[in-house]
Protein backbone atom coordinates (compact mmCIF):
# COMPACT_ATOMS: atom_id res chain seq x y z
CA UNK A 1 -70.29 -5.33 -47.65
CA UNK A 2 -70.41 -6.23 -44.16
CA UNK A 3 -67.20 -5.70 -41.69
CA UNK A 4 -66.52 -6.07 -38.12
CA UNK A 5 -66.21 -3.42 -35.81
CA UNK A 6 -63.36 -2.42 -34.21
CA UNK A 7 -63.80 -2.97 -30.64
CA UNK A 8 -61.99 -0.81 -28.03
CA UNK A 9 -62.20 -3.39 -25.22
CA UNK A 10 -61.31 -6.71 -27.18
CA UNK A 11 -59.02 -8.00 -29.29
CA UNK A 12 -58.09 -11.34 -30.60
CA UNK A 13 -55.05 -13.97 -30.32
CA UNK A 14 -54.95 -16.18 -32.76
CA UNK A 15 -52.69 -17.59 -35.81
CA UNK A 16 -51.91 -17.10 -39.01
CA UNK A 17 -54.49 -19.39 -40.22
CA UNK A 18 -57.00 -17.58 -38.02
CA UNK A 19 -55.43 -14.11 -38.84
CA UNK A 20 -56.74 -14.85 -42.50
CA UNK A 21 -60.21 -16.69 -41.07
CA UNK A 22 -60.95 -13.00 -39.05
CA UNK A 23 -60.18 -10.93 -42.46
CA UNK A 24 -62.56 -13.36 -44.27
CA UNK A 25 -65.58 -12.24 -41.77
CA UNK A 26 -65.35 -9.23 -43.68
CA UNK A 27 -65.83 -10.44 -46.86
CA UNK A 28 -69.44 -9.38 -48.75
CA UNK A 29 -71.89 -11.81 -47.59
CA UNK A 30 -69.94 -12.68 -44.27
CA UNK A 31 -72.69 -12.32 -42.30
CA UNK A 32 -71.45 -10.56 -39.52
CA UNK A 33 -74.10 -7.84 -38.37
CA UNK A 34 -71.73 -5.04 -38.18
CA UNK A 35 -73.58 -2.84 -36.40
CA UNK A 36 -72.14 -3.38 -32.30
CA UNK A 37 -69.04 -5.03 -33.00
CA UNK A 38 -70.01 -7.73 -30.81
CA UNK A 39 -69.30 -6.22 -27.97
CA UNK A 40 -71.07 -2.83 -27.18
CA UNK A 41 -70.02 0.28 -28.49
CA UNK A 42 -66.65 0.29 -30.53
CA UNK A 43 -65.08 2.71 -33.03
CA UNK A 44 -65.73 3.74 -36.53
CA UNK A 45 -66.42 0.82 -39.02
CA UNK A 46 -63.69 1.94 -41.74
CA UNK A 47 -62.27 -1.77 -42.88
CA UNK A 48 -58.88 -1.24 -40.88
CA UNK A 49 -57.52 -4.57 -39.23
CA UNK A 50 -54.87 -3.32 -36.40
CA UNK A 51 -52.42 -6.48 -36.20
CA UNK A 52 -49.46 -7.40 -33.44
CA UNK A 53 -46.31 -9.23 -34.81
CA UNK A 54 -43.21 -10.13 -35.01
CA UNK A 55 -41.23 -8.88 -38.21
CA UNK A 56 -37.45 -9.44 -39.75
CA UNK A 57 -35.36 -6.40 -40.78
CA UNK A 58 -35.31 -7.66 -44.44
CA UNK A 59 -39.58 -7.48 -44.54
CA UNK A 60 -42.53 -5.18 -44.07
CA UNK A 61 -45.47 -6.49 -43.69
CA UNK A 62 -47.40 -3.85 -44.77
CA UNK A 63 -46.38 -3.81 -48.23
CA UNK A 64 -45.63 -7.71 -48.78
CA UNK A 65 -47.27 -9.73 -51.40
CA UNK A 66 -49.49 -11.52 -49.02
CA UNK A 67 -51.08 -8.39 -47.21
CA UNK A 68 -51.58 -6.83 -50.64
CA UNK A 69 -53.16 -9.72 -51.57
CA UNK A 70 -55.43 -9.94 -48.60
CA UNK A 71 -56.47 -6.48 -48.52
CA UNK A 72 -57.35 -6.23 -52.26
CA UNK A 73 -59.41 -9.33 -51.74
CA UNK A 74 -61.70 -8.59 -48.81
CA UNK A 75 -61.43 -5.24 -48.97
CA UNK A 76 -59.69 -4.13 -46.01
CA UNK A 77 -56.79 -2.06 -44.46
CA UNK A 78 -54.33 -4.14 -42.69
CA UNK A 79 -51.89 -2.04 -40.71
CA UNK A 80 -48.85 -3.80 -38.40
CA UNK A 81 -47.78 -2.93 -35.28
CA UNK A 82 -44.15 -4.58 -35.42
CA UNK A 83 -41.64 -5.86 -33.08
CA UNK A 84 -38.60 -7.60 -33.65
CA UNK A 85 -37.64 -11.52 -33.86
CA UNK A 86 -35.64 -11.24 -30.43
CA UNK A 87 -37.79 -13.46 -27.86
CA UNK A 88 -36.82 -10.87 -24.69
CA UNK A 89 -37.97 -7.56 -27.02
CA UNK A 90 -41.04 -9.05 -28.67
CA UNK A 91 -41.96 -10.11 -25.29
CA UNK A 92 -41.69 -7.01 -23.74
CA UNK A 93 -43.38 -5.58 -26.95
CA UNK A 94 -46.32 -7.35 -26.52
CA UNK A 95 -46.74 -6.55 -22.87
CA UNK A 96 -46.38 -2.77 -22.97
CA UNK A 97 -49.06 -2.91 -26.02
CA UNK A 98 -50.63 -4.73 -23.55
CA UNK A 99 -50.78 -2.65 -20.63
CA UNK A 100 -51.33 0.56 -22.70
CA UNK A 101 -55.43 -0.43 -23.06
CA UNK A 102 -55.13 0.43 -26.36
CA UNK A 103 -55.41 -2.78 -28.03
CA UNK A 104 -54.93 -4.46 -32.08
CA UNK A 105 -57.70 -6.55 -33.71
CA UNK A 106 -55.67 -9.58 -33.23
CA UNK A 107 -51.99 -10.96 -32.34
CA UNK A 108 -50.29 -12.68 -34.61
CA UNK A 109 -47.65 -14.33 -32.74
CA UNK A 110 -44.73 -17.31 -33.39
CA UNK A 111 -44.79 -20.02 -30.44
CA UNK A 112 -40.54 -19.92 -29.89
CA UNK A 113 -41.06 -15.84 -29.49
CA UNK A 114 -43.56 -14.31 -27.94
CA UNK A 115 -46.51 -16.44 -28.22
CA UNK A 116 -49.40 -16.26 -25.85
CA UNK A 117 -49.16 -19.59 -22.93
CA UNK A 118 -52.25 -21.03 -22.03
CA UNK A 119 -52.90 -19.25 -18.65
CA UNK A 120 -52.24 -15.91 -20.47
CA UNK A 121 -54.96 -16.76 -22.89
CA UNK A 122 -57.48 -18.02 -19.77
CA UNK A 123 -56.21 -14.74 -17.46
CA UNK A 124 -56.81 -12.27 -20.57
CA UNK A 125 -60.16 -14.02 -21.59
CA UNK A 126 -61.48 -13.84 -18.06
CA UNK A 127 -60.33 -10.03 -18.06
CA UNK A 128 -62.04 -9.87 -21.29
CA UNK A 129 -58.96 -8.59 -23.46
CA UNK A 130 -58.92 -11.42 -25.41
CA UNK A 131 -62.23 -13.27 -27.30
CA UNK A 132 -62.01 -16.62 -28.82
CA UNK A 133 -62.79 -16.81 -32.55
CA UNK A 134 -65.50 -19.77 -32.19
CA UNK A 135 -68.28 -17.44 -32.65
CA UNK A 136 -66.79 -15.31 -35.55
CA UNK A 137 -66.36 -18.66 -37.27
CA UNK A 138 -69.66 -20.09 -37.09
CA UNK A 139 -70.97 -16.76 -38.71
CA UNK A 140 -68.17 -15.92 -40.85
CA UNK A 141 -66.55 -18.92 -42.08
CA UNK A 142 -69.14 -21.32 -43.92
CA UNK A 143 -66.94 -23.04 -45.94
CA UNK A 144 -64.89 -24.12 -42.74
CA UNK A 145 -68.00 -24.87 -41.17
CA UNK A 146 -68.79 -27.05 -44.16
CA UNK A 147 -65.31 -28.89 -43.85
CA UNK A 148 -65.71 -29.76 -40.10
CA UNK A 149 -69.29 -31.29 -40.84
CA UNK A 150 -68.22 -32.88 -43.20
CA UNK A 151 -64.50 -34.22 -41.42
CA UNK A 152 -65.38 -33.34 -38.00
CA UNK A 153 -62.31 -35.38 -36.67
CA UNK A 154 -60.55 -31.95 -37.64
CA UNK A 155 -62.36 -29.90 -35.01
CA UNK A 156 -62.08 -32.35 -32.63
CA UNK A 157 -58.00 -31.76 -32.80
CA UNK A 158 -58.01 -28.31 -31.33
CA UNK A 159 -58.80 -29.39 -28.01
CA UNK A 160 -56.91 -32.49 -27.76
CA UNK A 161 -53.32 -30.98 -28.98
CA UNK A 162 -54.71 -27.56 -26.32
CA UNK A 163 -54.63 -30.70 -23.57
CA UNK A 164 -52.70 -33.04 -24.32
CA UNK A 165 -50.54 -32.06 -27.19
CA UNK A 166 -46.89 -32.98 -25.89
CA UNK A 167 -48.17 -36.27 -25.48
CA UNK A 168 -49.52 -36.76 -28.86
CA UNK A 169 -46.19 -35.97 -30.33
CA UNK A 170 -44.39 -38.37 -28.55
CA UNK A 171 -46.79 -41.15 -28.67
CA UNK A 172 -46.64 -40.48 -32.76
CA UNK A 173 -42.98 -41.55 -32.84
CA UNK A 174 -43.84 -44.70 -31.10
CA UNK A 175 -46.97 -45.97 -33.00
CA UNK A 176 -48.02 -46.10 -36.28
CA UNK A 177 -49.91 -42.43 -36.41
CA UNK A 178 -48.07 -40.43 -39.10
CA UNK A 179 -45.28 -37.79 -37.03
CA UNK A 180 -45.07 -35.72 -40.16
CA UNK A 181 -48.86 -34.89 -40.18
CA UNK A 182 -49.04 -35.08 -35.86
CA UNK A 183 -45.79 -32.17 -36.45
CA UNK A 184 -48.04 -30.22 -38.74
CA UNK A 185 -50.97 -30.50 -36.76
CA UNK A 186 -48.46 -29.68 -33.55
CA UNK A 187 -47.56 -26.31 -35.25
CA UNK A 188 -50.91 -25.37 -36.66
CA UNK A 189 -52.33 -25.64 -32.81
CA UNK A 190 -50.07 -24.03 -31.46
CA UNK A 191 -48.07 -26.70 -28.78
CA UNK A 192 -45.33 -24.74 -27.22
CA UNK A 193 -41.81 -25.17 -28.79
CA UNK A 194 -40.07 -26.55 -25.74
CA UNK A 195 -42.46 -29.40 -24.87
CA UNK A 196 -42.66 -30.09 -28.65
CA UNK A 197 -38.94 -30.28 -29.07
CA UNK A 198 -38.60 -32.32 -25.75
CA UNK A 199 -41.73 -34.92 -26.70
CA UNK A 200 -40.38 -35.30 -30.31
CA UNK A 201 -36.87 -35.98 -29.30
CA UNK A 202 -37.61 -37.74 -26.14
CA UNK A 203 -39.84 -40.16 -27.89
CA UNK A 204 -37.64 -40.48 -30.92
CA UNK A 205 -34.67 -41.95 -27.84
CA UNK A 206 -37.14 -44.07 -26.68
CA UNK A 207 -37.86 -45.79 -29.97
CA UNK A 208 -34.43 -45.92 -30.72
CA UNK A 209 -33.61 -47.34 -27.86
CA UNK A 210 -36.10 -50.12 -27.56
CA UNK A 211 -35.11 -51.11 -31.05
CA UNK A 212 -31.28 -51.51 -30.29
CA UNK A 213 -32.68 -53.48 -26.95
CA UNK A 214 -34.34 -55.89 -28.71
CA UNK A 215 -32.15 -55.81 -31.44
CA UNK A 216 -29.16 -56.39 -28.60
CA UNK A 217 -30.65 -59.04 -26.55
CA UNK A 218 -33.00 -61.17 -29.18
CA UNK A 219 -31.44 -60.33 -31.93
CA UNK A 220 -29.55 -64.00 -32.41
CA UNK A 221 -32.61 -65.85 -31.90
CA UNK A 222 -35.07 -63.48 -34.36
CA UNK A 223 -32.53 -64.45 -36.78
CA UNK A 224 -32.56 -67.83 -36.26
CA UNK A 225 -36.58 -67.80 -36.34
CA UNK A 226 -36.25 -65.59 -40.03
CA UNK A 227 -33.38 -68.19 -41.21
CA UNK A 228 -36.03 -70.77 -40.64
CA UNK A 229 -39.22 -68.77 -42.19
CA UNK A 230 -36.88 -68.27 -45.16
CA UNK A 231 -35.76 -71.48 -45.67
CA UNK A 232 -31.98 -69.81 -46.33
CA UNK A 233 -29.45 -68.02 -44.14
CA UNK A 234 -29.53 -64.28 -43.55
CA UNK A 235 -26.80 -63.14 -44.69
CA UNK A 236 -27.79 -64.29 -48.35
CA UNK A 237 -31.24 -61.82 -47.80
CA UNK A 238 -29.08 -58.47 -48.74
């Protein structure tokens, strides 16, 4: 079996999605060479994950069906370092693990708490705290690979929602592109809560209110023009 190794000067941000995509490197026949870590000189390889997040009072997540689930498959040891669902002390959580230098294998973080913003993730990558997962996928994660060959529309979403993400949210509730899926896709690439909430909402007004518009000031003649289409009058259509 082949596992990554622990590196003492990098770690990894990245979702739960990509939590489970960086376990699955470690899987036998993963193809990960094993041997440097990736990045020059890191600790013992002993199969322990060190993971960052947020937990409730009523849950562990070292003992919850899920993690038992994951480390029985793959064959690893994932051990939590917790913080709480507070915004203010996961925050400040996150930074003091931060500043102590002695940094998890990954973050798992929720957007509305303590979630990484985009210039934290470019000032921690340029510091080289951070790595992004591209690599680790292409050598780890064939069957994902496979899938974006195959549909590569999918890959092409990451950057577009990282760019322009508010904007695709609000344009979905004003053309015919599904909002369900654009809200999935919205969460599962991370869009920060606030400019979600605003670009849902705000284009959900704007819909609304160019419907009652028309609705206010052509409404008497668009029935008029349906009477005549249907040959009858419209209050007989209900």
């Amino acid at each position: 079996m082949t596992r990554r190794t622990r590196s003492a000067t990098a770690t990894v941000a990245v979702g739960v999605s990509a939590v489970a995509l960086t376990i699955a490197a470690c899987a036998p026949g993963g193809g990960g060479d094993g041997g440097d870590g990736g990045n020059g000189g890191g600790g013992a390889d002993d199969g322990v994950i060190t993971i960052f997040s947020q937990q409730g009072a009523d849950s562990d997540l070292n003992t919850n069906e899920f993690t038992l689930f994951l480390e029985e498959e793959f064959d690893v040891d994932l051990q939590f370092e917790t913080t709480t669902w507070d915004s203010a002390s996961a925050g400040e959580a996150r930074q003091i693990t931060l500043a102590s230098g002695d940094y998890p294998d990954a973050f798992l973080l929720i957007p509305w708490v303590n979630q990484f913003s985009q210039a934290e993730l470019i000032k921690l990558g340029d510091q080289g705290v951070i790595r992004p997962l591209n690599d680790l996928l292409e050598e780890n994660a064939p069957n994902l690979q496979a899938a974006w060959e195959t549909t590569p529309e999918w890959e092409a979403l990451g950057p577009q929602f990282d760019t322009w993400g508010w904007v695709i949210v609000a344009a979905s509730t004003l053309s015919p592109l599904s909002t369900k899926f654009t809200c999935m896709a919205a969460g599962a690439f991370g869009v920060p809560l606030l400019e979600f909430v605003l670009a849902l909402f705000g284009g959900r007004a704007v819909r609304f209110l160019l419907v009652g518009s028309v609705i206010k000031f052509a409404g008497g003649k668009l029935t008029r023009v349906l009477e005549r289409w249907m040959g009858r009058p419209a209050d007989t259509l209900t």
